[in-house]
N, C-alpha and C. Protein backbone atom coordinates (compact mmCIF):
# COMPACT_ATOMS: atom_id res chain seq x y z
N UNK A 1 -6.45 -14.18 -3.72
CA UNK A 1 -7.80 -13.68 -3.90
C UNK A 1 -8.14 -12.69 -2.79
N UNK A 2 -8.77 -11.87 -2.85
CA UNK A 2 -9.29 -10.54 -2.12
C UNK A 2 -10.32 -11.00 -1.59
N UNK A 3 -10.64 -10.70 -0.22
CA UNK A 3 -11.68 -10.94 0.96
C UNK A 3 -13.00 -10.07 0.30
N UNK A 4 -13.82 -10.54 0.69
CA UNK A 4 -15.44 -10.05 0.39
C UNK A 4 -15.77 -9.65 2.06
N UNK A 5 -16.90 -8.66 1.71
CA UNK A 5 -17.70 -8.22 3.02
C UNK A 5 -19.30 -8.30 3.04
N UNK A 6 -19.75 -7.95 3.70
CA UNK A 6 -21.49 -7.18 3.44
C UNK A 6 -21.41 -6.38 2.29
N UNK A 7 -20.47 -5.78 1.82
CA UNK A 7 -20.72 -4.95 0.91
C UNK A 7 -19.90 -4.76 -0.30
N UNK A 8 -19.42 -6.09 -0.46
CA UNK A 8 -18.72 -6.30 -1.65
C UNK A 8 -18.83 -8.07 -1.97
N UNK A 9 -19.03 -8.22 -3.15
CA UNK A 9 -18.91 -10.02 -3.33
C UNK A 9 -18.22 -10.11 -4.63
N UNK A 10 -18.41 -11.51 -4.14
CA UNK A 10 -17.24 -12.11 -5.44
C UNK A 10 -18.43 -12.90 -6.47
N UNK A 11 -18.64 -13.03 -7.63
CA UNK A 11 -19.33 -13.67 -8.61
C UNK A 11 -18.58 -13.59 -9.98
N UNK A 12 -18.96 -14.65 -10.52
CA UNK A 12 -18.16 -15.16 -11.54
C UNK A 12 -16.80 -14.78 -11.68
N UNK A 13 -16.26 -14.73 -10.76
CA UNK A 13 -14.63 -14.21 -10.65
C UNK A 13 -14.38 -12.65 -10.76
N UNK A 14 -15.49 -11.93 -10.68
CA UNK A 14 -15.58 -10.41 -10.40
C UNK A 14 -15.69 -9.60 -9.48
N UNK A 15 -15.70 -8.67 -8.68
CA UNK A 15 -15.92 -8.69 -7.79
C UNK A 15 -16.97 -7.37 -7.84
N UNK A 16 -18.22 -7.36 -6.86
CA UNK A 16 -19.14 -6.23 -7.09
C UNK A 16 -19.64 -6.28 -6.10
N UNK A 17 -20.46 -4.61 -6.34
CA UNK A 17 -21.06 -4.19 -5.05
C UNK A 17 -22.36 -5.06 -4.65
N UNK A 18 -22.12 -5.45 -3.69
CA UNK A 18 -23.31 -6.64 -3.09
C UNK A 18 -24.31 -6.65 -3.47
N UNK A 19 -24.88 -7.46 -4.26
CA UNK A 19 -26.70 -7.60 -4.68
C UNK A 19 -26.73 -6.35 -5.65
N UNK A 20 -25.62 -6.36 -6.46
CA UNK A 20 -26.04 -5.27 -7.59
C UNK A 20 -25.14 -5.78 -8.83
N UNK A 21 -25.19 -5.04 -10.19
CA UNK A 21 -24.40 -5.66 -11.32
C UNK A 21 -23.40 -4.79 -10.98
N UNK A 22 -22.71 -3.93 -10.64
CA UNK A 22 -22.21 -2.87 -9.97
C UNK A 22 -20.62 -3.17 -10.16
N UNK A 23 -19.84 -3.02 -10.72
CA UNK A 23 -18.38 -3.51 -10.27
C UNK A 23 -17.96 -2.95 -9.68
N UNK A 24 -16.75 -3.26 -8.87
CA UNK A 24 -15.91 -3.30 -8.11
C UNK A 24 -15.02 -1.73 -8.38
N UNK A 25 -14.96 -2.24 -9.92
CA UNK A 25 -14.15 -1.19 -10.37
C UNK A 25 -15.19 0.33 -10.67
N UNK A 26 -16.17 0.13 -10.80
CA UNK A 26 -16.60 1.43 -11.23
C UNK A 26 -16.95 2.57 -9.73
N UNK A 27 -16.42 2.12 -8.45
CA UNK A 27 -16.76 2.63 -7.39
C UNK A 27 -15.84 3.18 -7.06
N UNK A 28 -14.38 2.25 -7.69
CA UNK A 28 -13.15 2.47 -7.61
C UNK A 28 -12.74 3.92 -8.24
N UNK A 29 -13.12 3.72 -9.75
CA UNK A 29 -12.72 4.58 -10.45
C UNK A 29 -13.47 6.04 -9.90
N UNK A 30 -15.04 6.19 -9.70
CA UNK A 30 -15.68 7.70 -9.83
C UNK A 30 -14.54 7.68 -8.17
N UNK A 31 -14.28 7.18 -7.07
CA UNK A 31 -13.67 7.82 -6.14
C UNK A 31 -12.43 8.40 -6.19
N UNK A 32 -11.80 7.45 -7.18
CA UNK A 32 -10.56 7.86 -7.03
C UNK A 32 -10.05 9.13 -8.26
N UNK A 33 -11.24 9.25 -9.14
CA UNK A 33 -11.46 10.59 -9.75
C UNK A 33 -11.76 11.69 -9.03
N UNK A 34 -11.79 11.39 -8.04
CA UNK A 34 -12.74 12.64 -6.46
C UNK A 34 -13.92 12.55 -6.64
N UNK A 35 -14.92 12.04 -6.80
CA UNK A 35 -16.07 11.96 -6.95
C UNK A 35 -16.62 11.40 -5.65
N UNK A 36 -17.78 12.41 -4.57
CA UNK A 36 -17.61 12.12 -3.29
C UNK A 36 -18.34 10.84 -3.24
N UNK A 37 -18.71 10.38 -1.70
CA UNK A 37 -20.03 8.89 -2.03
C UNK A 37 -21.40 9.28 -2.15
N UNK A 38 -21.51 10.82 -1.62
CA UNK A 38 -23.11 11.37 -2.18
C UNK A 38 -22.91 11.43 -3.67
N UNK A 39 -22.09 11.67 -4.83
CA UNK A 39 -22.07 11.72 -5.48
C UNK A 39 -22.01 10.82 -6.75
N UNK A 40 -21.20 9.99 -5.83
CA UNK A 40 -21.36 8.12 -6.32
C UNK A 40 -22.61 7.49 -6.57
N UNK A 41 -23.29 7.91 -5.52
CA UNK A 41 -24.68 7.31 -4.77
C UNK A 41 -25.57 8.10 -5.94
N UNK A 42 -25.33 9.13 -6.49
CA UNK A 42 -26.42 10.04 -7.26
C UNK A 42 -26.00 9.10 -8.34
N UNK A 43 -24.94 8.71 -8.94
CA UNK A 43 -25.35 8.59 -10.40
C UNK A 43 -24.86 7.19 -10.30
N UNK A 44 -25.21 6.17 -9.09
CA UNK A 44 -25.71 4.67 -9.29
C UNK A 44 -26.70 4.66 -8.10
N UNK A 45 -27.50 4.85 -8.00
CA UNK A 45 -28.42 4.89 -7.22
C UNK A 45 -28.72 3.05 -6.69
N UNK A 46 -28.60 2.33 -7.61
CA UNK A 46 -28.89 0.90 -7.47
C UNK A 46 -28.08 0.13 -6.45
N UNK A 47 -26.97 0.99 -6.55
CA UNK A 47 -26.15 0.65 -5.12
C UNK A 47 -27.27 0.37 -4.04
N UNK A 48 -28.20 0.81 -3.36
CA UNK A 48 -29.38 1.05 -2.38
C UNK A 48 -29.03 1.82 -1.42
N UNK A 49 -28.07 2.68 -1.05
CA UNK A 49 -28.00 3.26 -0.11
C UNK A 49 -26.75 4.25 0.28
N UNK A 50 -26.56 5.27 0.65
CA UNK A 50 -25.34 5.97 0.84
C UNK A 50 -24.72 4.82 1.41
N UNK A 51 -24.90 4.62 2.52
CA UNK A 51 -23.99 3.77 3.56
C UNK A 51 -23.41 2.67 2.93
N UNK A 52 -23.75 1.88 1.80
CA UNK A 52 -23.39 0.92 1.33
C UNK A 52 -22.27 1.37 0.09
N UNK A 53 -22.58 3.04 -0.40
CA UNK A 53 -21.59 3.41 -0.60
C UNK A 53 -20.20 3.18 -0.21
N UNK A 54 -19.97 3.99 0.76
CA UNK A 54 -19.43 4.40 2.32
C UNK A 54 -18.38 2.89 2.41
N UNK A 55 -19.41 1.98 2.72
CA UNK A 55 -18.93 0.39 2.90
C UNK A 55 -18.07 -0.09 1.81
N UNK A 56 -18.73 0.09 0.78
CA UNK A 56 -17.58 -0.09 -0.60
C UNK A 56 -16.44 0.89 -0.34
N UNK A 57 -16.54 1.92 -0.29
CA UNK A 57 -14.93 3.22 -0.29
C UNK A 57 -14.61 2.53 1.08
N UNK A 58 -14.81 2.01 2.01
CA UNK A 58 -14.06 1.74 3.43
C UNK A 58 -13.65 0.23 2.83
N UNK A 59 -14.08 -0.36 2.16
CA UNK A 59 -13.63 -1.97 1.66
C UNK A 59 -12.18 -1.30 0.73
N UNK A 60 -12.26 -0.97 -0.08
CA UNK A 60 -11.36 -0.05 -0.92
C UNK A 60 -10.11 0.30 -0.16
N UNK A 61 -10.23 1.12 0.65
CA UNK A 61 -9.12 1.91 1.95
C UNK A 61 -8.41 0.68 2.54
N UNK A 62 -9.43 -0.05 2.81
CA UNK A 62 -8.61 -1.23 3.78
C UNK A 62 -7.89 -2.84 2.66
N UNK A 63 -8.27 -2.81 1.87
CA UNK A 63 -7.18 -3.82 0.69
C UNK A 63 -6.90 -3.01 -0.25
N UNK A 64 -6.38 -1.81 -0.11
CA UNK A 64 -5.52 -1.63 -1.46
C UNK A 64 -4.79 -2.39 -2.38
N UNK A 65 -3.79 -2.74 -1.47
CA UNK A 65 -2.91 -3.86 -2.57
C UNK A 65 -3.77 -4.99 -2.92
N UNK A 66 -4.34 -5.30 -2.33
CA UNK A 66 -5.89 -6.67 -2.87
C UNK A 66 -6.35 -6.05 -4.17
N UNK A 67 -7.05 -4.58 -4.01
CA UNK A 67 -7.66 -4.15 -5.11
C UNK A 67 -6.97 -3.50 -5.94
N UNK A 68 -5.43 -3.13 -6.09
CA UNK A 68 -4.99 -3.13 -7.28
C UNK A 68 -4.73 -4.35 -7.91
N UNK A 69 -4.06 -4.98 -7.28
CA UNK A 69 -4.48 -6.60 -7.80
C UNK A 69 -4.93 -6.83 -8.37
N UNK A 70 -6.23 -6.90 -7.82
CA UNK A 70 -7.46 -7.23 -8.61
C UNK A 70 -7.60 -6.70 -9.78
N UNK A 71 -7.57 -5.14 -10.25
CA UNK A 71 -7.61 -4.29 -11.03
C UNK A 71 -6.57 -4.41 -12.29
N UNK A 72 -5.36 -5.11 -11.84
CA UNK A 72 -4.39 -5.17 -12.71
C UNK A 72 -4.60 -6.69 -13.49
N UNK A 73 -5.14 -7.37 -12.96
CA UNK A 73 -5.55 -8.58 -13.30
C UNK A 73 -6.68 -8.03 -14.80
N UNK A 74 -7.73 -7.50 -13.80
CA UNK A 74 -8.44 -7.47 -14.66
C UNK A 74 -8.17 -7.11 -15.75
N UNK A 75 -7.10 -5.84 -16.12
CA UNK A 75 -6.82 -5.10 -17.21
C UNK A 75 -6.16 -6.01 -17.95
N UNK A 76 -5.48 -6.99 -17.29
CA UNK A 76 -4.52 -7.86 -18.45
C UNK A 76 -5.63 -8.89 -18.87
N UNK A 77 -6.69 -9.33 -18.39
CA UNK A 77 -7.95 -9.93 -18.97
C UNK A 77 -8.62 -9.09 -20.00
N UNK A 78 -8.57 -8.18 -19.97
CA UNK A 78 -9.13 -7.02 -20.92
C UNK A 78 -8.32 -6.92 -21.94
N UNK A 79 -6.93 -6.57 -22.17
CA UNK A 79 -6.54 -7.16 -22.85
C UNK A 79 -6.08 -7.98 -24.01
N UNK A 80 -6.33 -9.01 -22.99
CA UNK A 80 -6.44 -10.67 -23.57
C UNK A 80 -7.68 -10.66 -24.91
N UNK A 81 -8.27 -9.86 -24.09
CA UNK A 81 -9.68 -10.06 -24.86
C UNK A 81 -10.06 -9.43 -25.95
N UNK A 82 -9.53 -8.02 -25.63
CA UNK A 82 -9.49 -7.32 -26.84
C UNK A 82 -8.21 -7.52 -28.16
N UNK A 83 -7.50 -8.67 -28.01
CA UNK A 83 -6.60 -9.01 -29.18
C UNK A 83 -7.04 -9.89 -29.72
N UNK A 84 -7.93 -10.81 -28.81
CA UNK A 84 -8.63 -11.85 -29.63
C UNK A 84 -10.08 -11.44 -30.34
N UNK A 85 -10.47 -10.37 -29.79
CA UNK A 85 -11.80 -9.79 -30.51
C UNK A 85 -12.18 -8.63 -30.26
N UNK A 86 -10.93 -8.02 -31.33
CA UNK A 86 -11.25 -6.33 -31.63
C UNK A 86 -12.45 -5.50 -31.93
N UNK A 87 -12.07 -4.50 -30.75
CA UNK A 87 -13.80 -3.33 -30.68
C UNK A 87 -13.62 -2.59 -31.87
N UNK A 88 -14.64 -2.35 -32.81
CA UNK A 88 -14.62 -1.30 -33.81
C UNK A 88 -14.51 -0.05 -33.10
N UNK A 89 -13.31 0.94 -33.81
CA UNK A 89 -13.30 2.13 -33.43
C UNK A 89 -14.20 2.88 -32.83
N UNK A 90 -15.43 2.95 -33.82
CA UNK A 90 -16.87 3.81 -33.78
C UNK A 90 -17.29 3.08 -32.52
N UNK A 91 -17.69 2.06 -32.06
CA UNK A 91 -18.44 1.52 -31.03
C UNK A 91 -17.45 1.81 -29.79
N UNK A 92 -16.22 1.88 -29.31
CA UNK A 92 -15.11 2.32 -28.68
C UNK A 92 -15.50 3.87 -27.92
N UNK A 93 -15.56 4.10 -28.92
CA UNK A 93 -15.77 5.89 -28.36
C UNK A 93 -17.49 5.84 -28.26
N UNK A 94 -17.86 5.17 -28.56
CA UNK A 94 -19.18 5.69 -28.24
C UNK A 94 -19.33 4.71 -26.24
N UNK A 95 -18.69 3.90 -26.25
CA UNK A 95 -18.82 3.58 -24.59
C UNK A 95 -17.87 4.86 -23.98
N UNK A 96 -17.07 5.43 -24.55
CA UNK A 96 -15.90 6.04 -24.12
C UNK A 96 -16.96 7.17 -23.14
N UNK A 97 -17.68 7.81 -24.26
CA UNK A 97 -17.87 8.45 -24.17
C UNK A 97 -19.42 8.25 -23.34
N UNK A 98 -20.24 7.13 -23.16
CA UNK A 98 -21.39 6.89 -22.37
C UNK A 98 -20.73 6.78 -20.91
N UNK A 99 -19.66 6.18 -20.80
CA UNK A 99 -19.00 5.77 -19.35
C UNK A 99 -18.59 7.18 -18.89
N UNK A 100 -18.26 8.22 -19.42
CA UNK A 100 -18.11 9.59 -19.31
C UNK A 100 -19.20 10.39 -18.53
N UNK A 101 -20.12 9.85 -19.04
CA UNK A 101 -21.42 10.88 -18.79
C UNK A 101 -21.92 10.37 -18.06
N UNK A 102 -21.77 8.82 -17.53
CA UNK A 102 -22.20 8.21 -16.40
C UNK A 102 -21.45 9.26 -15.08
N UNK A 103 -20.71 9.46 -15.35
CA UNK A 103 -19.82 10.28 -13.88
C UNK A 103 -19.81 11.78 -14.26
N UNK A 104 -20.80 12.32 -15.22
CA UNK A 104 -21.18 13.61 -15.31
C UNK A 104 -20.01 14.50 -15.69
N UNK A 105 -18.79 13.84 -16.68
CA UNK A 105 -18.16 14.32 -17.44
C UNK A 105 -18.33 15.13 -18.69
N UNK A 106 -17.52 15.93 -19.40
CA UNK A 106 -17.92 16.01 -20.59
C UNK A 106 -16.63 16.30 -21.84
């Protein structure tokens, strides 16, 4: 299991940005797309703060192998999940494509 900080916790076996619904992974992903932490910070604002940004990407840097871990876990839970209860196509692309525009893709 992967260490928690001030600025990362563990709940229901997930792991997220402290005192937010926030995952783990979605801080993961806009950074490691290059997406800076002012930029992170613009389009989740609920995070509360650059710095807590900052704290998540420095939690990140310092357990890599923790947080691929974690990440690879998760995907084989994902998965799991999606063979036992398949997403309709149409509803698929329509997150595809909302999770897109969350990080100001197009």
């Amino acid at each position: 299991m992967m260490p928690s900080n001030q600025y990362v916790e563990v709940r229901n076996g997930g792991y997220y940005v402290a005192g937010t619904r926030i995952g783990l992974d979605v801080v993961y992903a806009a950074f490691h797309e290059g997406h800076s932490p002012e930029s992170i910070f613009q389009k989740f604002p609920s995070i509360g703060s650059l710095g807590r940004v900052y704290g998540v990407i420095a939690f990140l840097l310092d357990n890599p192998a923790a947080v691929e871990a974690y990440l690879l876990s998760q995907d084989e839970l994902w998965k799991e999940f999606e063979q036992t209860n398949p997403t309709p196509p149409e509803m698929l692309e329509g997150f595809k494509a909302a999770a897109k525009a969350a990080l100001g893709k197009r």
